[in-house]
PDB file of N, CA and C in Angstrom:
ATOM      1  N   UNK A   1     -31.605  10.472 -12.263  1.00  0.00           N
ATOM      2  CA  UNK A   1     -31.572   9.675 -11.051  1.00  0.00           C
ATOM      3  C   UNK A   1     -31.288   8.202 -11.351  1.00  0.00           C
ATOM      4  N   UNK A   2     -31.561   7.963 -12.638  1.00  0.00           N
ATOM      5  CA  UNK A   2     -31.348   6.483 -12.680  1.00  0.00           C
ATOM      6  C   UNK A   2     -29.960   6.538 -12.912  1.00  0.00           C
ATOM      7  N   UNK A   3     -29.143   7.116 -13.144  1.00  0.00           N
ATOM      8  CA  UNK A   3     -27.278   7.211 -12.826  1.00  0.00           C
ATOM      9  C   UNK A   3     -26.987   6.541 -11.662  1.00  0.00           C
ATOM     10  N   UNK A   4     -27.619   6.611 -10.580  1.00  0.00           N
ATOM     11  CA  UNK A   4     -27.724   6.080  -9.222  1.00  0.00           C
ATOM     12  C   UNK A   4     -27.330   4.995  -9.232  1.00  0.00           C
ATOM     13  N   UNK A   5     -28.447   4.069  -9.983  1.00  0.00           N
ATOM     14  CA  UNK A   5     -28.421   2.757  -9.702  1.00  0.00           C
ATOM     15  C   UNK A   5     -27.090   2.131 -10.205  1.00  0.00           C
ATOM     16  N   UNK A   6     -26.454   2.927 -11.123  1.00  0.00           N
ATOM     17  CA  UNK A   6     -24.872   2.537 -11.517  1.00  0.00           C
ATOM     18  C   UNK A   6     -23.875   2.734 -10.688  1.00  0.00           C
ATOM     19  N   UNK A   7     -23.956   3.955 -10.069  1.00  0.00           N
ATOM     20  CA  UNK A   7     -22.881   4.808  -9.862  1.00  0.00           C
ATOM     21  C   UNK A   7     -22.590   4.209  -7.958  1.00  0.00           C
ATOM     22  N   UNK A   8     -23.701   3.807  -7.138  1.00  0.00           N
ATOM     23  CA  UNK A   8     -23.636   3.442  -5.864  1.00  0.00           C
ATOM     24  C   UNK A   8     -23.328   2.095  -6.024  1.00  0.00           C
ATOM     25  N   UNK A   9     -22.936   1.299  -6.239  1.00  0.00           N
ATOM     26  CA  UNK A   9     -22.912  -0.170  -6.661  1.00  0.00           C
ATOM     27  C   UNK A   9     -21.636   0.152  -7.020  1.00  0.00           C
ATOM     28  N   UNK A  10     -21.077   0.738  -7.762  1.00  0.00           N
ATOM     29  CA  UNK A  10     -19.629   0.514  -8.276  1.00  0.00           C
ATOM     30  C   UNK A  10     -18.728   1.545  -7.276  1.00  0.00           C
ATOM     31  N   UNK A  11     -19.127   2.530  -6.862  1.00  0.00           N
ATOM     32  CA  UNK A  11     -18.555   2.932  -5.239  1.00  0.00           C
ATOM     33  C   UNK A  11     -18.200   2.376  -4.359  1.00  0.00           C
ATOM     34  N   UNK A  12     -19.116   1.309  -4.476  1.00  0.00           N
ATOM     35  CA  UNK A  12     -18.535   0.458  -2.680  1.00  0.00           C
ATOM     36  C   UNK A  12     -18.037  -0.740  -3.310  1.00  0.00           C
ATOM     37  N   UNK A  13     -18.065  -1.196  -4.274  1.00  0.00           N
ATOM     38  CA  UNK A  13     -17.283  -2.115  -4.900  1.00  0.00           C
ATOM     39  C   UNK A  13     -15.539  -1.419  -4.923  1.00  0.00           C
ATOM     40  N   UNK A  14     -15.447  -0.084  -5.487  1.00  0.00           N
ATOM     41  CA  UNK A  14     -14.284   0.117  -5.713  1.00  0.00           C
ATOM     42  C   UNK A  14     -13.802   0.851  -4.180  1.00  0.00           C
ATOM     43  N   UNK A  15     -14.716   0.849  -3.134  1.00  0.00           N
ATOM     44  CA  UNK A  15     -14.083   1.158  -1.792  1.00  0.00           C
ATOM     45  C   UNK A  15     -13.802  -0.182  -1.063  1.00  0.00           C
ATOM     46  N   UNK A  16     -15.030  -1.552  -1.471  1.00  0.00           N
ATOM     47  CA  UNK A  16     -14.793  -2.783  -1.106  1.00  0.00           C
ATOM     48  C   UNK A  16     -13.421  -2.939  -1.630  1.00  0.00           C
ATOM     49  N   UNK A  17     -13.106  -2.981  -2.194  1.00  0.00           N
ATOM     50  CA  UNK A  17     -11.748  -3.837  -3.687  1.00  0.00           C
ATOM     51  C   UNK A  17     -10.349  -3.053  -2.718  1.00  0.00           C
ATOM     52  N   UNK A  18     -10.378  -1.453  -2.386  1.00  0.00           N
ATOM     53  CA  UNK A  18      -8.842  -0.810  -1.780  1.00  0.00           C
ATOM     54  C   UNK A  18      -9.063  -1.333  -0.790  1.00  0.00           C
ATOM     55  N   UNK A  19     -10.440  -1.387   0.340  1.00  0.00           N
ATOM     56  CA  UNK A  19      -9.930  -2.198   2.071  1.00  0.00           C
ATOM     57  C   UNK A  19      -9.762  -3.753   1.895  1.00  0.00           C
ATOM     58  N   UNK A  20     -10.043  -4.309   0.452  1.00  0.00           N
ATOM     59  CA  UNK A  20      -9.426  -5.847   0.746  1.00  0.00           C
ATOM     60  C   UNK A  20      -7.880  -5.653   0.338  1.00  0.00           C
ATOM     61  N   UNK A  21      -7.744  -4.794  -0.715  1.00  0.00           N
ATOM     62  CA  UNK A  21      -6.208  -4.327  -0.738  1.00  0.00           C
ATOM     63  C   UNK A  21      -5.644  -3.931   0.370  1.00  0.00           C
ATOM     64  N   UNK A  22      -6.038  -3.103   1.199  1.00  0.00           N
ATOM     65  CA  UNK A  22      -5.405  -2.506   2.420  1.00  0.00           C
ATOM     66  C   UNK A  22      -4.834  -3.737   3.259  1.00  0.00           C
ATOM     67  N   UNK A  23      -6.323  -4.067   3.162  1.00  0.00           N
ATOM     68  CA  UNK A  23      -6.118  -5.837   4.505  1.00  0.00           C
ATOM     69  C   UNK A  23      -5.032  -6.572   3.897  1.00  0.00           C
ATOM     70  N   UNK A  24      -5.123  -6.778   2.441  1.00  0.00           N
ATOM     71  CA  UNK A  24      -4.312  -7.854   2.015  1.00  0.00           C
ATOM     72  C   UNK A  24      -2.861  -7.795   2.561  1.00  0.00           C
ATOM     73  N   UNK A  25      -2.369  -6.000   2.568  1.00  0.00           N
ATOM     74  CA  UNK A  25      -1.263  -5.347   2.570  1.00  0.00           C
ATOM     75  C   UNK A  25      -0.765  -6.066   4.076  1.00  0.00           C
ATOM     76  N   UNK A  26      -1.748  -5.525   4.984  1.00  0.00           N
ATOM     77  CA  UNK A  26      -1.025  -5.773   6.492  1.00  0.00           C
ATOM     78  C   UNK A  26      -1.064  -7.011   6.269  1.00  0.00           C
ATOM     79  N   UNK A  27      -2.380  -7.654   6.114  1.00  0.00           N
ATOM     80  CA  UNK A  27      -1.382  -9.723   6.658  1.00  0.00           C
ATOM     81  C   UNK A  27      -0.132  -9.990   6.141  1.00  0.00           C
ATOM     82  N   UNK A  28       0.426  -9.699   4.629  1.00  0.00           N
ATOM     83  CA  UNK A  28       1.691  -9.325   4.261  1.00  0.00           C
ATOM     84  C   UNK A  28       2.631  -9.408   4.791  1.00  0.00           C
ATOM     85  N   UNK A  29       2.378  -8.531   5.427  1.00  0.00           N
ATOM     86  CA  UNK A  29       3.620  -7.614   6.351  1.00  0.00           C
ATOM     87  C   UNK A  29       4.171  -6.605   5.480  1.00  0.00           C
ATOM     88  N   UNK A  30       3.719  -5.969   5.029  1.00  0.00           N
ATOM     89  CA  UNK A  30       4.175  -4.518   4.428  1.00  0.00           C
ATOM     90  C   UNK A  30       4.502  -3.662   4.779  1.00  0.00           C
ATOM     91  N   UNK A  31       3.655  -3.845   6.863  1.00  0.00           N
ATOM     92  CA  UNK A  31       4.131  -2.410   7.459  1.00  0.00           C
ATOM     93  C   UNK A  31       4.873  -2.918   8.274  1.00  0.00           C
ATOM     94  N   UNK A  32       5.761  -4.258   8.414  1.00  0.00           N
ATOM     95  CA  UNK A  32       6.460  -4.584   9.569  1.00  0.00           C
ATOM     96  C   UNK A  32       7.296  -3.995   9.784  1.00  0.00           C
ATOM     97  N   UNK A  33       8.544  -3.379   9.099  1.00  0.00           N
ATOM     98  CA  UNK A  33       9.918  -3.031   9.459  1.00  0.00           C
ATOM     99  C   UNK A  33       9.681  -1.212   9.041  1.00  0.00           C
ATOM    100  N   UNK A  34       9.226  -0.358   9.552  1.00  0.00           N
ATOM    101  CA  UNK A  34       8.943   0.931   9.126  1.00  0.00           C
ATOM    102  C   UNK A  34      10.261   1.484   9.146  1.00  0.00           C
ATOM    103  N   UNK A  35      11.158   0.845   9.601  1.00  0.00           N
ATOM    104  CA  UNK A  35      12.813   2.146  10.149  1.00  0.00           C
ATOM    105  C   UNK A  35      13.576   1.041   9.726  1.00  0.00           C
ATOM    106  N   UNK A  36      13.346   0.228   8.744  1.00  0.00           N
ATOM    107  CA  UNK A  36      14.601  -0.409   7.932  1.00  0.00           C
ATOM    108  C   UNK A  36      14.910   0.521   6.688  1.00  0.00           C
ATOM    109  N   UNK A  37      13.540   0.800   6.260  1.00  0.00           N
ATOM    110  CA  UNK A  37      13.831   1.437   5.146  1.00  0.00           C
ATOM    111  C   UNK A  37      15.122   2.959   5.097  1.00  0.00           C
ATOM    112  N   UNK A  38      14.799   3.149   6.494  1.00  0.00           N
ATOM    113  CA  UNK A  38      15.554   5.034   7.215  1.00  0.00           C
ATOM    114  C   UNK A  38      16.498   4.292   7.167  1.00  0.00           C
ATOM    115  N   UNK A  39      16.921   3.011   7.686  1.00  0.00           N
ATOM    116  CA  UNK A  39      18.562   2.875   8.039  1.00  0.00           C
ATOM    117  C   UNK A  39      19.025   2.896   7.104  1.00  0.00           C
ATOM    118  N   UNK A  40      18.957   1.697   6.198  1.00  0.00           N
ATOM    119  CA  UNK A  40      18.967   1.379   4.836  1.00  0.00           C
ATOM    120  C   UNK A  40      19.615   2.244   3.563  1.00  0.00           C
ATOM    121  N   UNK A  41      19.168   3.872   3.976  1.00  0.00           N
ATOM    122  CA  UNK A  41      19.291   4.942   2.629  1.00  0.00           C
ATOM    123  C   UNK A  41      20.552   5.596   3.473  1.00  0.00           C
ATOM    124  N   UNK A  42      20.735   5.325   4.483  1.00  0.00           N
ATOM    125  CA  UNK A  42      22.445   5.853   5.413  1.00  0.00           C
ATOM    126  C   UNK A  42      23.505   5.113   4.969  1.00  0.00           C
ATOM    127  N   UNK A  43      23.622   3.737   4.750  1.00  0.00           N
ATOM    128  CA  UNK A  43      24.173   2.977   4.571  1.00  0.00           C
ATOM    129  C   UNK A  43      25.044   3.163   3.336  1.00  0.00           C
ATOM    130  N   UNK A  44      26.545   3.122   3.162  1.00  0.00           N
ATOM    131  CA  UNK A  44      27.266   3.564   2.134  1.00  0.00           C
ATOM    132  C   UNK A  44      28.046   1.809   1.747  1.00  0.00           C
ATOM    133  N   UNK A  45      27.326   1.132   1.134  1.00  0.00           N
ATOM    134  CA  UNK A  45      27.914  -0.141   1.044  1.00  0.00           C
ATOM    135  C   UNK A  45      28.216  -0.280  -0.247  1.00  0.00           C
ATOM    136  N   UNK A  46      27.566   0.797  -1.219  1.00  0.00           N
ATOM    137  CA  UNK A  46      27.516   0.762  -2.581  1.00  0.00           C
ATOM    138  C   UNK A  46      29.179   1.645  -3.240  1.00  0.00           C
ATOM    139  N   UNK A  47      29.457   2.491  -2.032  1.00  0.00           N
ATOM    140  CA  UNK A  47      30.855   2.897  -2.222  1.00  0.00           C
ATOM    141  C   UNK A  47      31.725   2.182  -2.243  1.00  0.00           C
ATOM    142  N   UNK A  48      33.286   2.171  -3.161  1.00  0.00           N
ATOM    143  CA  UNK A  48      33.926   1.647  -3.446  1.00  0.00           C
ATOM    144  C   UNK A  48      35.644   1.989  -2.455  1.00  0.00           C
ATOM    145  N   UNK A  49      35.953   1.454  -1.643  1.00  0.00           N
ATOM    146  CA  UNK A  49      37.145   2.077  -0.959  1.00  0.00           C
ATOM    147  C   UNK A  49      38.023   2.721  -1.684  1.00  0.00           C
ATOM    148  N   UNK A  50      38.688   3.757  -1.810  1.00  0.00           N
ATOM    149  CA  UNK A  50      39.670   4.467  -2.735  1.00  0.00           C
ATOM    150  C   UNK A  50      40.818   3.879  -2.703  1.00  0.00           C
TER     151      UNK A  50
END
């Protein structure tokens, strides 16, 4: 049982640490443009005219 006193403390630290990551992500803007990325992979600009 004394595993406890380690193991709950570093849980919510490492669940604290991904939702300040998460948060950090959106103020960002990481999720602003979701359907640039879809257009983006259609796009043949990398082809060379024959």
């Amino acid at each position: 049982m004394n595993v406890l006193i380690y193991l709950v403390p570093m849980a919510l630290a490492l669940g604290l640490t991904g939702l300040a990551a998460f948060m950090w992500s959106l103020r960002s803007g990481q999720y602003d443009d979701m359907d640039g990325a879809a257009v983006r992979m259609l796009s043949d600009d990398d082809l060379a005219p024959p």
